[in-house]
N, C-alpha and C. Protein backbone atom coordinates (compact mmCIF):
# COMPACT_ATOMS: atom_id res chain seq x y z
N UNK A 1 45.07 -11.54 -72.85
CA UNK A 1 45.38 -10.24 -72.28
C UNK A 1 44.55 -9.20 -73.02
N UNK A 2 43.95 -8.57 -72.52
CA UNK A 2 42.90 -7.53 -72.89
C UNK A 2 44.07 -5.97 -72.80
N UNK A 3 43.80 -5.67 -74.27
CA UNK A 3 44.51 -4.46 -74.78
C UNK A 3 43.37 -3.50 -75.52
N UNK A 4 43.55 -1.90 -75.33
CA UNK A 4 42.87 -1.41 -76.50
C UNK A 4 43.45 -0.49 -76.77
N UNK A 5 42.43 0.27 -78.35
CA UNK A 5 43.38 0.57 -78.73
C UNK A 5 42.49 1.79 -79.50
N UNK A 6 42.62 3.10 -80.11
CA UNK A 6 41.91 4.18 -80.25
C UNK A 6 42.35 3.97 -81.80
N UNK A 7 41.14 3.53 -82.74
CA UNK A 7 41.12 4.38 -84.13
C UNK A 7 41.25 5.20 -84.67
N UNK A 8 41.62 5.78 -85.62
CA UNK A 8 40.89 6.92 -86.31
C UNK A 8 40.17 6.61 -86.97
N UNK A 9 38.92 7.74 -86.78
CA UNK A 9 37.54 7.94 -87.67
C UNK A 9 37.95 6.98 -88.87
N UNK A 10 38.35 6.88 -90.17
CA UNK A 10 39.13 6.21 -90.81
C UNK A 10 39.21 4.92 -90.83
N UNK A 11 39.78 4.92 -90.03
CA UNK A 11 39.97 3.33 -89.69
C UNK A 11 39.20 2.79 -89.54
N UNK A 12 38.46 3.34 -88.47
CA UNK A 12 37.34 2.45 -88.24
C UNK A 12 36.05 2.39 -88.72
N UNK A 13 35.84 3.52 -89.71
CA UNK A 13 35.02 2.74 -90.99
C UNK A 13 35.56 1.67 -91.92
N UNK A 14 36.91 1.88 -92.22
CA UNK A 14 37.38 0.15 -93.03
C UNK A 14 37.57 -0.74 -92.65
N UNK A 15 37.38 -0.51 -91.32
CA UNK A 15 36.96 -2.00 -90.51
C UNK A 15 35.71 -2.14 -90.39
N UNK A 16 34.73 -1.31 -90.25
CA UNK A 16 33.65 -1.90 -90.10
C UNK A 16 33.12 -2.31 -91.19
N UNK A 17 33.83 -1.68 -92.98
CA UNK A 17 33.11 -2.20 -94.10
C UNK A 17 33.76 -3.59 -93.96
N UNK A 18 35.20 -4.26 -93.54
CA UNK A 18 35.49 -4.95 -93.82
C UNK A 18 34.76 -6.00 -93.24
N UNK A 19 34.13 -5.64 -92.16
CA UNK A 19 33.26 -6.49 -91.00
C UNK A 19 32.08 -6.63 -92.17
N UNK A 20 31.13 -5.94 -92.25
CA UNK A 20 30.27 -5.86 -93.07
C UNK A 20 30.34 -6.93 -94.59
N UNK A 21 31.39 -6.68 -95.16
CA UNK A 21 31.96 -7.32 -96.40
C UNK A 21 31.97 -8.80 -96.58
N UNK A 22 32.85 -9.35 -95.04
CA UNK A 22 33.18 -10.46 -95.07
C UNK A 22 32.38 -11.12 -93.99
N UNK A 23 31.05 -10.54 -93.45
CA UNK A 23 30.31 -11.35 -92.26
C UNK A 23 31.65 -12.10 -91.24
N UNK A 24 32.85 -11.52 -90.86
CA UNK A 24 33.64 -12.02 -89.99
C UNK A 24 33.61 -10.81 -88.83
N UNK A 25 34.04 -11.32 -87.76
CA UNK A 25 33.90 -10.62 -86.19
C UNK A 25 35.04 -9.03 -86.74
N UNK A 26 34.62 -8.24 -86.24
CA UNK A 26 35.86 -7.24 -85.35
C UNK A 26 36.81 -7.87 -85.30
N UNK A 27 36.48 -8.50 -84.00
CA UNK A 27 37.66 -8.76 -83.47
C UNK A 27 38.99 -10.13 -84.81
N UNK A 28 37.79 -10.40 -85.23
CA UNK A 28 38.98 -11.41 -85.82
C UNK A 28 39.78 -10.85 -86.92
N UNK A 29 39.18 -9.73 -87.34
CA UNK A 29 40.08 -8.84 -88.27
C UNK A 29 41.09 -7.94 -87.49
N UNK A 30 40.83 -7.40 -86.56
CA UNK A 30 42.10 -7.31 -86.06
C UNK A 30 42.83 -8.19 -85.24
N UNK A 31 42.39 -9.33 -84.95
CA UNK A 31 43.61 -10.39 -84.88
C UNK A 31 44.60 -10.32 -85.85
N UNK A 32 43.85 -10.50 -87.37
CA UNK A 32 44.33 -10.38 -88.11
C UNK A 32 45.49 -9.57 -88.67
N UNK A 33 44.85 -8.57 -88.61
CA UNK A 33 45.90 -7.35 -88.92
C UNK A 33 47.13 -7.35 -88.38
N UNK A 34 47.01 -7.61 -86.47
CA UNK A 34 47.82 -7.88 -85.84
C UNK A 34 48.90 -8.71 -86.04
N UNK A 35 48.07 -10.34 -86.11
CA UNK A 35 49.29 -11.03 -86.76
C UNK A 35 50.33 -10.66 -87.68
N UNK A 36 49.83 -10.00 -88.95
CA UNK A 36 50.24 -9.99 -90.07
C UNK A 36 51.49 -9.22 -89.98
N UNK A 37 50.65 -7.99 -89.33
CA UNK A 37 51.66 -6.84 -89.03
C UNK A 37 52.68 -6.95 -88.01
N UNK A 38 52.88 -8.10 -86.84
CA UNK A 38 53.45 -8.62 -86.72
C UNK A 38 54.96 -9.24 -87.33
N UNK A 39 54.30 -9.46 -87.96
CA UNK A 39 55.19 -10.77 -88.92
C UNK A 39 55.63 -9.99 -90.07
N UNK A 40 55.70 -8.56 -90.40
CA UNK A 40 56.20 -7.77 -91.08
C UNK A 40 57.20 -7.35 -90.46
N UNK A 41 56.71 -6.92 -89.00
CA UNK A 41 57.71 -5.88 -87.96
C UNK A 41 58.99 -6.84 -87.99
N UNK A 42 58.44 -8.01 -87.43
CA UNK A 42 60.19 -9.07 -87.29
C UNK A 42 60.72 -8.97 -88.36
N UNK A 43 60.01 -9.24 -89.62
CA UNK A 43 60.54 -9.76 -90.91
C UNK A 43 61.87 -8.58 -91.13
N UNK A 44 61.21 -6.99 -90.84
CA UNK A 44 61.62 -5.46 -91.08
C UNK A 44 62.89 -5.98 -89.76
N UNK A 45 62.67 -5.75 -88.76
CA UNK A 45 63.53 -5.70 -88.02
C UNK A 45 64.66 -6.55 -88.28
N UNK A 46 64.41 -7.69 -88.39
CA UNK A 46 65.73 -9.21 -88.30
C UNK A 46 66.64 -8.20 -89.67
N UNK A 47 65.63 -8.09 -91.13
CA UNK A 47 66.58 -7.77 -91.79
C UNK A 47 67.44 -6.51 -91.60
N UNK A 48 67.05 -5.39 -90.94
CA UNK A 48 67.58 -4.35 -90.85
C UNK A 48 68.87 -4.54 -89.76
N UNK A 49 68.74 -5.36 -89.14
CA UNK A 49 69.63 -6.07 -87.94
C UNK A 49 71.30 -6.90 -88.92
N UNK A 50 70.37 -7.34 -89.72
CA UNK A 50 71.78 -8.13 -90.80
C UNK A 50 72.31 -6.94 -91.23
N UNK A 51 71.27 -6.18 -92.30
CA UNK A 51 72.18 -5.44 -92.93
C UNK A 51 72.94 -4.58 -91.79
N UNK A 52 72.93 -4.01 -90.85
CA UNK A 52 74.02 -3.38 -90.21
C UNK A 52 75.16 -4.12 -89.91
N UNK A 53 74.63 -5.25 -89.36
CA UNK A 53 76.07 -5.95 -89.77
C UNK A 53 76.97 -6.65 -90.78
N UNK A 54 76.28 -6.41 -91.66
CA UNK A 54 77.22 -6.29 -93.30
C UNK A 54 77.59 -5.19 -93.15
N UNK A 55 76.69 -3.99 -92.75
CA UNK A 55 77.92 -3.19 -93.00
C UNK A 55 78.68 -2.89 -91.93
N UNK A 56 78.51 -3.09 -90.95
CA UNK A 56 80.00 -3.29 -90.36
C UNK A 56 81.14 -4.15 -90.65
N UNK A 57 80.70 -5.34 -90.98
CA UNK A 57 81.58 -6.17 -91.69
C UNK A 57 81.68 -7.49 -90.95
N UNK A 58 80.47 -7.68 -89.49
CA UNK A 58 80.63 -8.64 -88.80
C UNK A 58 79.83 -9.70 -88.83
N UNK A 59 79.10 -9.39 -90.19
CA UNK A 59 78.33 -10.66 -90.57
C UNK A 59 78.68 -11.24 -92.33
N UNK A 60 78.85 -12.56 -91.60
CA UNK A 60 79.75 -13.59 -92.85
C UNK A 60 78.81 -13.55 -94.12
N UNK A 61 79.46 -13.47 -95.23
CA UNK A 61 79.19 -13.44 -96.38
C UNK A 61 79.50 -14.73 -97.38
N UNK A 62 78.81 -15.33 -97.71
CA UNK A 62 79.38 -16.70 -98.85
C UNK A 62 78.99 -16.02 -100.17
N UNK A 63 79.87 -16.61 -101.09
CA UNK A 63 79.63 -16.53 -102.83
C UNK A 63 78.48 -17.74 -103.50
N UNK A 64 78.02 -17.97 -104.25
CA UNK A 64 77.22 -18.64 -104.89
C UNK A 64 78.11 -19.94 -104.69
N UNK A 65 79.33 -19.91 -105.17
CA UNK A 65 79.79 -21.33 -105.28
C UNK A 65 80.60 -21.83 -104.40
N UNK A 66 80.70 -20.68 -103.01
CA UNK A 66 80.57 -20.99 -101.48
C UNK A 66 79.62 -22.11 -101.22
N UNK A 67 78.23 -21.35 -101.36
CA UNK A 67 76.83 -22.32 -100.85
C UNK A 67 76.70 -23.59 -101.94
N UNK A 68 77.10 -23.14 -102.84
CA UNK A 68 77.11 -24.57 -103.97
C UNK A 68 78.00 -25.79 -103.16
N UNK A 69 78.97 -25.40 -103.17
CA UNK A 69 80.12 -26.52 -102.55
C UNK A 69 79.38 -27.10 -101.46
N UNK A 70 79.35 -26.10 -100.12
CA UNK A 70 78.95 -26.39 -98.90
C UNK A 70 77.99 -27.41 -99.13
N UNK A 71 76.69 -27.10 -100.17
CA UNK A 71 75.54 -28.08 -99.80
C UNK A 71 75.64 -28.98 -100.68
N UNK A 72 76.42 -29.80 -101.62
CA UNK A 72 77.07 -30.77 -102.84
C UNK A 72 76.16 -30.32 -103.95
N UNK A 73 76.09 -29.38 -104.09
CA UNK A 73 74.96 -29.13 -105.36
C UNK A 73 75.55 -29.63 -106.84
N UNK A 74 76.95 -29.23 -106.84
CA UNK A 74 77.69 -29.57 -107.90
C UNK A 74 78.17 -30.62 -108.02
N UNK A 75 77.91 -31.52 -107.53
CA UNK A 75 78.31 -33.13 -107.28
C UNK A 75 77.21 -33.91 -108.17
């Protein structure tokens, strides 16, 4: 799927040094970026998603020797 997308001046000189730097494509650096930043956004989101529900109170909480028991660690 073909997307674009407007730089700033900025930007798109540290992409092009980065192009320059590492003899790799444009485009594969912002694949890159993409992915990454990606995989931050979920990471940001999922957790911000728990913690509201700790604090509401509707997401379960174990103690250390909750998860100890559960998985026979102490056995």
């Amino acid at each position: 799927m073909a997307t674009s997308i407007q730089l700033t001046p900025e930007d798109e000189k540290r992409l092009e040094l980065l192009v320059s730097k590492t003899s790799l494509s444009k485009d594969f650096h912002l694949r890159e970026i993409i992915e990454r930043g990606l995989e931050d956004l979920e990471d940001y989101y999922f957790a911000s998603d728990v913690l509201n529900r700790l604090r509401r109170g509707t997401e379960k909480v174990y103690t250390a020797s909750e998860v100890r028991k559960s998985l026979a660690l102490d056995d």
